[in-house]
PDB file of N, CA and C in Angstrom:
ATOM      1  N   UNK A   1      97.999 149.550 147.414  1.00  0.00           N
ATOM      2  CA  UNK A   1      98.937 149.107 148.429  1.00  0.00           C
ATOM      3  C   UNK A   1     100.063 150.141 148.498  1.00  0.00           C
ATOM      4  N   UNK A   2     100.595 151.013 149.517  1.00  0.00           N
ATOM      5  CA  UNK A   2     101.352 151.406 149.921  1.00  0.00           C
ATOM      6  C   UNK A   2     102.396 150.556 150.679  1.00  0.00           C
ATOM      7  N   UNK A   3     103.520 151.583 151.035  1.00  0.00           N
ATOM      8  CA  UNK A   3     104.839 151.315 151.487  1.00  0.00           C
ATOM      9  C   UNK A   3     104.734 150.104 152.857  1.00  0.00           C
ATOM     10  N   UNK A   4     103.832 150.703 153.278  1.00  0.00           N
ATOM     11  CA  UNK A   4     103.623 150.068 154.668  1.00  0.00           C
ATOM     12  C   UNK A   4     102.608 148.908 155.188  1.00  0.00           C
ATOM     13  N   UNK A   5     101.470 148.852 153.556  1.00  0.00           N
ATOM     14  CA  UNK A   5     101.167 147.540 153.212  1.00  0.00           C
ATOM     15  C   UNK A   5     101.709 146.664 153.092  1.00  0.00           C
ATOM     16  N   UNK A   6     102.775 147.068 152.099  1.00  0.00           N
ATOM     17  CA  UNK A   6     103.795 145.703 151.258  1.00  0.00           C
ATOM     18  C   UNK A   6     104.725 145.383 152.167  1.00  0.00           C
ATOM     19  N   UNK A   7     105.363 146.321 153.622  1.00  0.00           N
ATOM     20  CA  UNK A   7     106.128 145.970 154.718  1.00  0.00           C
ATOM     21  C   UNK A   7     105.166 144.844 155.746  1.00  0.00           C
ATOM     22  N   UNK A   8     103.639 145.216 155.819  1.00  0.00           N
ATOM     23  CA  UNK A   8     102.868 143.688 156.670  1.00  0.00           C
ATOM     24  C   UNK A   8     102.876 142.833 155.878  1.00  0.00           C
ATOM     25  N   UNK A   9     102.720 142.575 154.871  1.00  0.00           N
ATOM     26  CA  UNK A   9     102.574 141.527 153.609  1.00  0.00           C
ATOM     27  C   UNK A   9     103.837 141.160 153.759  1.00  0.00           C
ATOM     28  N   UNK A  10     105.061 141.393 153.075  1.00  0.00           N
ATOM     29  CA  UNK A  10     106.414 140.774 153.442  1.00  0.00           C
ATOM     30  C   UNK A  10     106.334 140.122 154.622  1.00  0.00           C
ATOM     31  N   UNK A  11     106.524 140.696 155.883  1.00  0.00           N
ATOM     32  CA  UNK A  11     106.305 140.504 157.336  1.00  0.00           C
ATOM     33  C   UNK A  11     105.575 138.802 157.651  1.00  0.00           C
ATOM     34  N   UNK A  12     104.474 139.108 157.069  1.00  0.00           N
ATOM     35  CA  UNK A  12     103.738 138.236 157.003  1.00  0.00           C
ATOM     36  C   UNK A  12     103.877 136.669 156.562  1.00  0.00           C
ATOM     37  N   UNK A  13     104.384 137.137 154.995  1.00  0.00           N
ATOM     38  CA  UNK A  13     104.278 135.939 154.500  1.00  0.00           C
ATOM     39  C   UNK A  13     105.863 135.765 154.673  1.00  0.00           C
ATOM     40  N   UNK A  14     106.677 135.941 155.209  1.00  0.00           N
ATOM     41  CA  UNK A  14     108.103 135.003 155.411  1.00  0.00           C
ATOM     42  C   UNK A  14     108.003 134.859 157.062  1.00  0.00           C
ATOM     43  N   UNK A  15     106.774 135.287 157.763  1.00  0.00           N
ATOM     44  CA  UNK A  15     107.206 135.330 159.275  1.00  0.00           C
ATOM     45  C   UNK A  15     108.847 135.959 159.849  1.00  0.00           C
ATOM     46  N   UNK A  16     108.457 137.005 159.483  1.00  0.00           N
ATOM     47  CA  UNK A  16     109.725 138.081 159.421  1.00  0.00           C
ATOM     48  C   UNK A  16     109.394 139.301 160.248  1.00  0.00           C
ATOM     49  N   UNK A  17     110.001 139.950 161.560  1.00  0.00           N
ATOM     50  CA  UNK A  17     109.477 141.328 162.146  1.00  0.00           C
ATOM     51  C   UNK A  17     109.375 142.182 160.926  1.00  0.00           C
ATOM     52  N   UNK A  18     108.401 143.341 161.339  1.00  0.00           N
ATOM     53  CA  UNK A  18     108.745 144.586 160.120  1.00  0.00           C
ATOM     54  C   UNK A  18     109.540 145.156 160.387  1.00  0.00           C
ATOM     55  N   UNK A  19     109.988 145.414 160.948  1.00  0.00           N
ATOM     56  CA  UNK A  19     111.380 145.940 161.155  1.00  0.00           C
ATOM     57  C   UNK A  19     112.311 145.491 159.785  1.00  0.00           C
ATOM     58  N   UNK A  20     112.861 143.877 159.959  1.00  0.00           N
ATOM     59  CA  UNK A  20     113.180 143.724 159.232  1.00  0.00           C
ATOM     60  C   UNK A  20     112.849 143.241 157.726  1.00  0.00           C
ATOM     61  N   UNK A  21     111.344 143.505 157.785  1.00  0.00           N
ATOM     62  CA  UNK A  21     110.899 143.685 156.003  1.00  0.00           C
ATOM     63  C   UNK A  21     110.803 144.595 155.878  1.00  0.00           C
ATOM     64  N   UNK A  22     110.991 146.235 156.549  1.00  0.00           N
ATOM     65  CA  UNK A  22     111.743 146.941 156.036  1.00  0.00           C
ATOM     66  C   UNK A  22     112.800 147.108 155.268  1.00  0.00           C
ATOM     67  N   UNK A  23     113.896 146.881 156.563  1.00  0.00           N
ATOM     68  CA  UNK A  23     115.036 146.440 156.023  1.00  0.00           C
ATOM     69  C   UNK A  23     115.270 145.972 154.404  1.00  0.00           C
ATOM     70  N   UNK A  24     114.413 144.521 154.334  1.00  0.00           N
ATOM     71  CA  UNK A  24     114.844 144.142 153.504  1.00  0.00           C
ATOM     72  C   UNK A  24     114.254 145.406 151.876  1.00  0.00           C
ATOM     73  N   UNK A  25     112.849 144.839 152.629  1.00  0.00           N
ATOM     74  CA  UNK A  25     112.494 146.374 150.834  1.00  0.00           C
ATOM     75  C   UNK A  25     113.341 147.539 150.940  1.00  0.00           C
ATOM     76  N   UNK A  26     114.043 148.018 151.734  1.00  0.00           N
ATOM     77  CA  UNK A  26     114.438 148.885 151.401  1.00  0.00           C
ATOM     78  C   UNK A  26     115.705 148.681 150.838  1.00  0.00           C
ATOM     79  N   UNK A  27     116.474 147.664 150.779  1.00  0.00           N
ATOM     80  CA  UNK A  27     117.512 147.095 150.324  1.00  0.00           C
ATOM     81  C   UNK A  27     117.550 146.526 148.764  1.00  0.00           C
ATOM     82  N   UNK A  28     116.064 146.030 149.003  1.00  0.00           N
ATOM     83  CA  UNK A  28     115.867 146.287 147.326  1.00  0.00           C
ATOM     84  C   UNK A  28     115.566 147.124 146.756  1.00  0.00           C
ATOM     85  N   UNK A  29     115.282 148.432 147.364  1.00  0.00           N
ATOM     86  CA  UNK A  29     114.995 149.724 146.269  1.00  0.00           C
ATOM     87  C   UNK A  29     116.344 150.496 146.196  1.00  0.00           C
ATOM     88  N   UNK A  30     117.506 150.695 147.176  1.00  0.00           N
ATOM     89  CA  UNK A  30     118.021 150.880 147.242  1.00  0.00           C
ATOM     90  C   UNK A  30     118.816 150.273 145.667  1.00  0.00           C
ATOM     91  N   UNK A  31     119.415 149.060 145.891  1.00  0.00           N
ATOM     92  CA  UNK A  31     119.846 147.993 145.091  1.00  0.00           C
ATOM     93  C   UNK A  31     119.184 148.336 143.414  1.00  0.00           C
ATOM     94  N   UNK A  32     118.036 148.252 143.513  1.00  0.00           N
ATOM     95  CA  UNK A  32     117.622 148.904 142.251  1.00  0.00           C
ATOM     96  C   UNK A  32     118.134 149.922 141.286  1.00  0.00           C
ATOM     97  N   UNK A  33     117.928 150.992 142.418  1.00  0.00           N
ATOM     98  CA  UNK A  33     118.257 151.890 142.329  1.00  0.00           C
ATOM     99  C   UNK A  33     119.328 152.349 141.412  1.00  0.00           C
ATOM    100  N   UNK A  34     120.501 151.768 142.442  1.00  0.00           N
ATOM    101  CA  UNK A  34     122.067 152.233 142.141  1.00  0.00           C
ATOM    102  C   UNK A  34     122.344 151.270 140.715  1.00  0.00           C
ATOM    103  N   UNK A  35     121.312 150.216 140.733  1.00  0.00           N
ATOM    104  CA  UNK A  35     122.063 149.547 139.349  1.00  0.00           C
ATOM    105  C   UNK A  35     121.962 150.512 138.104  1.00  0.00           C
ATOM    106  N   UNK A  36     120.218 150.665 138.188  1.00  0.00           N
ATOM    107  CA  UNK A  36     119.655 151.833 137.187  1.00  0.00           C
ATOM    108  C   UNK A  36     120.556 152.823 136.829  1.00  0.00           C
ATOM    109  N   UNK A  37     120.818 153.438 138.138  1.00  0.00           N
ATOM    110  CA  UNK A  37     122.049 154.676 137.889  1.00  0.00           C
ATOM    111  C   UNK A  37     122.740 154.272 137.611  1.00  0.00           C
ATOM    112  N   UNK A  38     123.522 152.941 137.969  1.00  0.00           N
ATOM    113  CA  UNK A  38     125.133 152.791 137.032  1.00  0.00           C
ATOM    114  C   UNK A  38     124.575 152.449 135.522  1.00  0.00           C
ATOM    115  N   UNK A  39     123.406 152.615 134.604  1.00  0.00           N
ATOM    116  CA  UNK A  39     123.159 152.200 133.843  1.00  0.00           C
ATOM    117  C   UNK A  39     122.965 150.581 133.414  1.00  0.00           C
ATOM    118  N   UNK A  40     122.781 149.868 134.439  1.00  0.00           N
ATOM    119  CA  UNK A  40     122.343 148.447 134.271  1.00  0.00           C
ATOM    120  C   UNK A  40     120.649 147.897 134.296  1.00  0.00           C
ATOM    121  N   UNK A  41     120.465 147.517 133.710  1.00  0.00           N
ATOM    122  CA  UNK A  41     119.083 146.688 133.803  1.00  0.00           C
ATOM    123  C   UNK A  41     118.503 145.897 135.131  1.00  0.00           C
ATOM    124  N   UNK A  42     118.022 145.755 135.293  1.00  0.00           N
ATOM    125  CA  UNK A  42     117.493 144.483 136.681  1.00  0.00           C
ATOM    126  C   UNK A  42     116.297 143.718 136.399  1.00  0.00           C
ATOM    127  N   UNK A  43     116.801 142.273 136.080  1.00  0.00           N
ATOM    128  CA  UNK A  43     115.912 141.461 135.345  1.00  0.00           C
ATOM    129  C   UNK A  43     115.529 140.573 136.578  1.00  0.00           C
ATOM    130  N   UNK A  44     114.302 140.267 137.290  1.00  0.00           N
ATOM    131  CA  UNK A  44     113.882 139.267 137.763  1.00  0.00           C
ATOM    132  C   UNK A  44     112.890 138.346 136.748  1.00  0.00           C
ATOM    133  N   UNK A  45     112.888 137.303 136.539  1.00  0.00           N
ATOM    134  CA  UNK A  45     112.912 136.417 135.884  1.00  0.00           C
ATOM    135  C   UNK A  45     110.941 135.991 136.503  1.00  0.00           C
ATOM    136  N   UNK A  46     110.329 136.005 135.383  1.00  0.00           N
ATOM    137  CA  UNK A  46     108.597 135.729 135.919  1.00  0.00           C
ATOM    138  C   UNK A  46     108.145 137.099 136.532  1.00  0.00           C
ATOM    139  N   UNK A  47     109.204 138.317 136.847  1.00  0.00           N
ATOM    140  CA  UNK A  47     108.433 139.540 137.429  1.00  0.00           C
ATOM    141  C   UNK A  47     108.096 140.257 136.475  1.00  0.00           C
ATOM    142  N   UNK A  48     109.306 140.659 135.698  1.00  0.00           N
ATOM    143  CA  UNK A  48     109.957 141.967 134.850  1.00  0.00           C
ATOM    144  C   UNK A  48     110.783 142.427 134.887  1.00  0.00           C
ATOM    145  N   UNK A  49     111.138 143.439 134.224  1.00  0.00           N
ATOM    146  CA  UNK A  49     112.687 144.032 134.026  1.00  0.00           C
ATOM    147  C   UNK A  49     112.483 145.866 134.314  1.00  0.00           C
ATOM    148  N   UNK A  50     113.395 145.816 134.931  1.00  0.00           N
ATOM    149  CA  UNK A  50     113.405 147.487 135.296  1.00  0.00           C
ATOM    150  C   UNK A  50     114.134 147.777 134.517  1.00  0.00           C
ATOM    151  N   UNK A  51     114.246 149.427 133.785  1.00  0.00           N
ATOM    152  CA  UNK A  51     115.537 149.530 133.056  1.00  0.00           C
ATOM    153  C   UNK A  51     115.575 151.138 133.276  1.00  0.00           C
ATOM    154  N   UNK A  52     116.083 152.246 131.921  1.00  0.00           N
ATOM    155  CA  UNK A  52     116.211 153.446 132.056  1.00  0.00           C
ATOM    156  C   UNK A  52     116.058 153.563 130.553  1.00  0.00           C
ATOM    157  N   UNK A  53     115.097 154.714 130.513  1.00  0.00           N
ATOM    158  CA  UNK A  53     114.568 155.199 128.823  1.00  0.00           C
ATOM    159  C   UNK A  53     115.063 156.363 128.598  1.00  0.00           C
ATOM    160  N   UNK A  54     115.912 156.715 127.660  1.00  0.00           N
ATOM    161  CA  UNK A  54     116.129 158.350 127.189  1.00  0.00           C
ATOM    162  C   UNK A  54     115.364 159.000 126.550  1.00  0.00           C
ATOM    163  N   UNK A  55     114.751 160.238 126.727  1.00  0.00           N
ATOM    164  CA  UNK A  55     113.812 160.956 126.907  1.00  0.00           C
ATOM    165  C   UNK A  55     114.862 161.674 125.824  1.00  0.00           C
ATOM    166  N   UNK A  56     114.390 162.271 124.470  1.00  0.00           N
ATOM    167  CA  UNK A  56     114.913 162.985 123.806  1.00  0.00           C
ATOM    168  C   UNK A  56     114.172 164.771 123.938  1.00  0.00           C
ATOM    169  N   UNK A  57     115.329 165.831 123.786  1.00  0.00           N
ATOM    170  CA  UNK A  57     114.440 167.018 124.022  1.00  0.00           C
ATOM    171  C   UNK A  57     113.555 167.150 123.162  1.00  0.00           C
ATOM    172  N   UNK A  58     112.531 168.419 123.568  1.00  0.00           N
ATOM    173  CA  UNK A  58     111.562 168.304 122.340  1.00  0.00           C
ATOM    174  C   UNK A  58     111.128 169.789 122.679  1.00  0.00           C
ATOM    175  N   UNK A  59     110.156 170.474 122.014  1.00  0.00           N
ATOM    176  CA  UNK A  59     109.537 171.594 122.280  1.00  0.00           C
ATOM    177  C   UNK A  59     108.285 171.158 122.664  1.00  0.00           C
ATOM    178  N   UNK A  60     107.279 172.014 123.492  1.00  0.00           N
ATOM    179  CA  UNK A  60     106.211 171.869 124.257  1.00  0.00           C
ATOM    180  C   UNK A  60     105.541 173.195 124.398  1.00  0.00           C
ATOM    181  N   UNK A  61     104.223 173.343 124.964  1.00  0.00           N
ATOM    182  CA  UNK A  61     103.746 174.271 125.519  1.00  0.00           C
ATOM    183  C   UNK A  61     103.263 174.839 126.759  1.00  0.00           C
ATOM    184  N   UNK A  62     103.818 176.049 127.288  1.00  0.00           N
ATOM    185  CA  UNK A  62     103.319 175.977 128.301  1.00  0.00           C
ATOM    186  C   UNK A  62     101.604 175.803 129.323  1.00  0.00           C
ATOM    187  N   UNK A  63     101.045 175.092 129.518  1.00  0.00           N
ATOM    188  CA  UNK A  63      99.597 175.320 129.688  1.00  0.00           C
ATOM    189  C   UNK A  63      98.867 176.629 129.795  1.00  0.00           C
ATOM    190  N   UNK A  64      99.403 177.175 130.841  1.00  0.00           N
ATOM    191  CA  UNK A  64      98.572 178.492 131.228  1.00  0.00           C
ATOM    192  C   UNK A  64      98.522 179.435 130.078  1.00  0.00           C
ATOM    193  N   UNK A  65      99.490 179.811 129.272  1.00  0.00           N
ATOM    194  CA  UNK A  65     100.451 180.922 128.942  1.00  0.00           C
ATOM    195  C   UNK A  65     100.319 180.478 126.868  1.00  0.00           C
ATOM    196  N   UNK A  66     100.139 179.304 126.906  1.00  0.00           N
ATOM    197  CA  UNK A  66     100.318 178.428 125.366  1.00  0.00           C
ATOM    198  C   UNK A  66     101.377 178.757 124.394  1.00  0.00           C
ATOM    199  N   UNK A  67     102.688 179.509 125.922  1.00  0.00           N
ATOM    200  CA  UNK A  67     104.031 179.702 125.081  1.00  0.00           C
ATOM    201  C   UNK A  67     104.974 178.694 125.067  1.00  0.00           C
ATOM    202  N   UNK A  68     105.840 178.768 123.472  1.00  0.00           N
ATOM    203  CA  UNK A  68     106.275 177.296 123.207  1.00  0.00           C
ATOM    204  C   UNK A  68     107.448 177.161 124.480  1.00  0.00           C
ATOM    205  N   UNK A  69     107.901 176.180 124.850  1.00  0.00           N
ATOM    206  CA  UNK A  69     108.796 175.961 125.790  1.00  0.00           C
ATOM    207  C   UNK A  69     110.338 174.645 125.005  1.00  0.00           C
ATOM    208  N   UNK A  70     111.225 174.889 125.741  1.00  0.00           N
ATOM    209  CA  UNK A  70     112.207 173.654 125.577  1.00  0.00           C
ATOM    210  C   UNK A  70     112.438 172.929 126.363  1.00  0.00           C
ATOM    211  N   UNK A  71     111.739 171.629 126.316  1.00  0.00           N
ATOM    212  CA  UNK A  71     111.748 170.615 127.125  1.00  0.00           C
ATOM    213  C   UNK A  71     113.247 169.897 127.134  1.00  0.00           C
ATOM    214  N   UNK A  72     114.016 169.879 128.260  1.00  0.00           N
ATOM    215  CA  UNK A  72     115.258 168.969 128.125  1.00  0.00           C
ATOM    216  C   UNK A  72     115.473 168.100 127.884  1.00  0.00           C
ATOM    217  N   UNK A  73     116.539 167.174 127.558  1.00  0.00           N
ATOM    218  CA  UNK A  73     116.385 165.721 127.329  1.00  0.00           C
ATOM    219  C   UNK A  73     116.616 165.136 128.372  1.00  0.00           C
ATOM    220  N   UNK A  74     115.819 163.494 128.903  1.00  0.00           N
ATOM    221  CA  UNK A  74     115.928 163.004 130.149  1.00  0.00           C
ATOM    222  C   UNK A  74     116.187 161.917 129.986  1.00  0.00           C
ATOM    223  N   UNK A  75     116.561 161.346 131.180  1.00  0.00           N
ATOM    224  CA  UNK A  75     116.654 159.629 131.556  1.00  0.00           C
ATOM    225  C   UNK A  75     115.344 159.480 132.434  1.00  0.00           C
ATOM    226  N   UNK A  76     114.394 158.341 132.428  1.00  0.00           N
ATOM    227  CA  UNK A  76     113.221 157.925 132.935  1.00  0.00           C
ATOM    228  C   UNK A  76     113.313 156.327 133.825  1.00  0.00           C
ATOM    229  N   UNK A  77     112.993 156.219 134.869  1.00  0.00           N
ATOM    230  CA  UNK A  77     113.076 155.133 135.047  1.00  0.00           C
ATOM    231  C   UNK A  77     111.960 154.111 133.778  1.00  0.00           C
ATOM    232  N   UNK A  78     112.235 152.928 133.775  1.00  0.00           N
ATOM    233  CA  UNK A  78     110.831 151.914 133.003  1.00  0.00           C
ATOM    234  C   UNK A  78     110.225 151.109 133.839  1.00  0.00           C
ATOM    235  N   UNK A  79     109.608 150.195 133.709  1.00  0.00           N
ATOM    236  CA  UNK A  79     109.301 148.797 133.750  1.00  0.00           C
ATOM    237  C   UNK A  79     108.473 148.204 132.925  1.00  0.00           C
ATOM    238  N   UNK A  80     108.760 147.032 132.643  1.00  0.00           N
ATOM    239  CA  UNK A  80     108.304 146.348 132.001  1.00  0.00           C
ATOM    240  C   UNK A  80     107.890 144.510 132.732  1.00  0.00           C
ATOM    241  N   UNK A  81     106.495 144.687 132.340  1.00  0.00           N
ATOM    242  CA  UNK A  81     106.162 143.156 133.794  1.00  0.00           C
ATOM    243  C   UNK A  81     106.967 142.155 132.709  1.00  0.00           C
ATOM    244  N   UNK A  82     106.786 141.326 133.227  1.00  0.00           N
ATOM    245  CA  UNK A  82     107.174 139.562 133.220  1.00  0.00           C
ATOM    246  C   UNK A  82     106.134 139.079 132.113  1.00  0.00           C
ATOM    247  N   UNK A  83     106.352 137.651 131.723  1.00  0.00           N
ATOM    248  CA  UNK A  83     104.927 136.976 131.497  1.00  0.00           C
ATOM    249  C   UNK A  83     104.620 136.170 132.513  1.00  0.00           C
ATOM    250  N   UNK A  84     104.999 135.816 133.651  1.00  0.00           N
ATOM    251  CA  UNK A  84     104.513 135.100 134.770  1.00  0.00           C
ATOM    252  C   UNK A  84     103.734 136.641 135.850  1.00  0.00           C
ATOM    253  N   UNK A  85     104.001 137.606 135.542  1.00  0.00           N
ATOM    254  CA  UNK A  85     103.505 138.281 136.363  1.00  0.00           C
ATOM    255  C   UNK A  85     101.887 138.921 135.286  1.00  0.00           C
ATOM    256  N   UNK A  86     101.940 138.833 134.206  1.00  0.00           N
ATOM    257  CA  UNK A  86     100.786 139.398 133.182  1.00  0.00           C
ATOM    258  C   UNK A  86      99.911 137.890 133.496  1.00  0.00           C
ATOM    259  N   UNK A  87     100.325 137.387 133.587  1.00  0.00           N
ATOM    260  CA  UNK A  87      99.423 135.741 133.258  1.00  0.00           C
ATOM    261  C   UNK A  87      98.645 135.809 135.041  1.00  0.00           C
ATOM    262  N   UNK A  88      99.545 136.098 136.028  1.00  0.00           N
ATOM    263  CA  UNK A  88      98.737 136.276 137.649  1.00  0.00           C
ATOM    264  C   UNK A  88      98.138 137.451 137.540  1.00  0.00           C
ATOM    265  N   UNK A  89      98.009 138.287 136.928  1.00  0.00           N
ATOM    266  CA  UNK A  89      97.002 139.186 137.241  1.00  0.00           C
ATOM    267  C   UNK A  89      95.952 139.392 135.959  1.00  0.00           C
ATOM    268  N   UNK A  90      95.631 138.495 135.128  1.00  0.00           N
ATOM    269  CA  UNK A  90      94.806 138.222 134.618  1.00  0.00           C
ATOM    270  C   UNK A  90      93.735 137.499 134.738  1.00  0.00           C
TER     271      UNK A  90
END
């Protein structure tokens, strides 16, 4: 399912134009988003929890070349499902 699946599906099941289930998903990624970046969690309750993982540096290799490299340290988005969402797709 792509972007524009999950916009007929929304659409659909609230009897909503796509237009505005656009709107709305995009208001929740948006929303996501900026929490993540302010460093907050986003817990929906039966979905899962989105959060942010720190990626510590490390050394690596380059593929082509098999010279060692320095990998930076990062922030990653996560997720983690629900148990109401592991239990529906089982």
């Amino acid at each position: 399912m792509n972007k524009g699946d999950l916009i007929n599906a929304i659409a659909t099941e609230t009897e909503m134009s796509k237009s505005g289930a656009e709107a709305v998903l995009n208001a929740f990624v948006s929303s996501v988003t900026g929490a993540l970046k302010g460093g907050d969690k986003v817990t929906l309750t039966g979905f899962g929890t989105f959060s942010i993982s720190n990626r510590a540096a490390r050394m690596g290799r380059n593929p082509k070349t098999g010279e060692p490299i320095q990998i930076k340290a990062s922030k990653v988005p996560k997720f983690k499902a629900g148990a109401g969402l592991k239990v529906a797709v089982k």
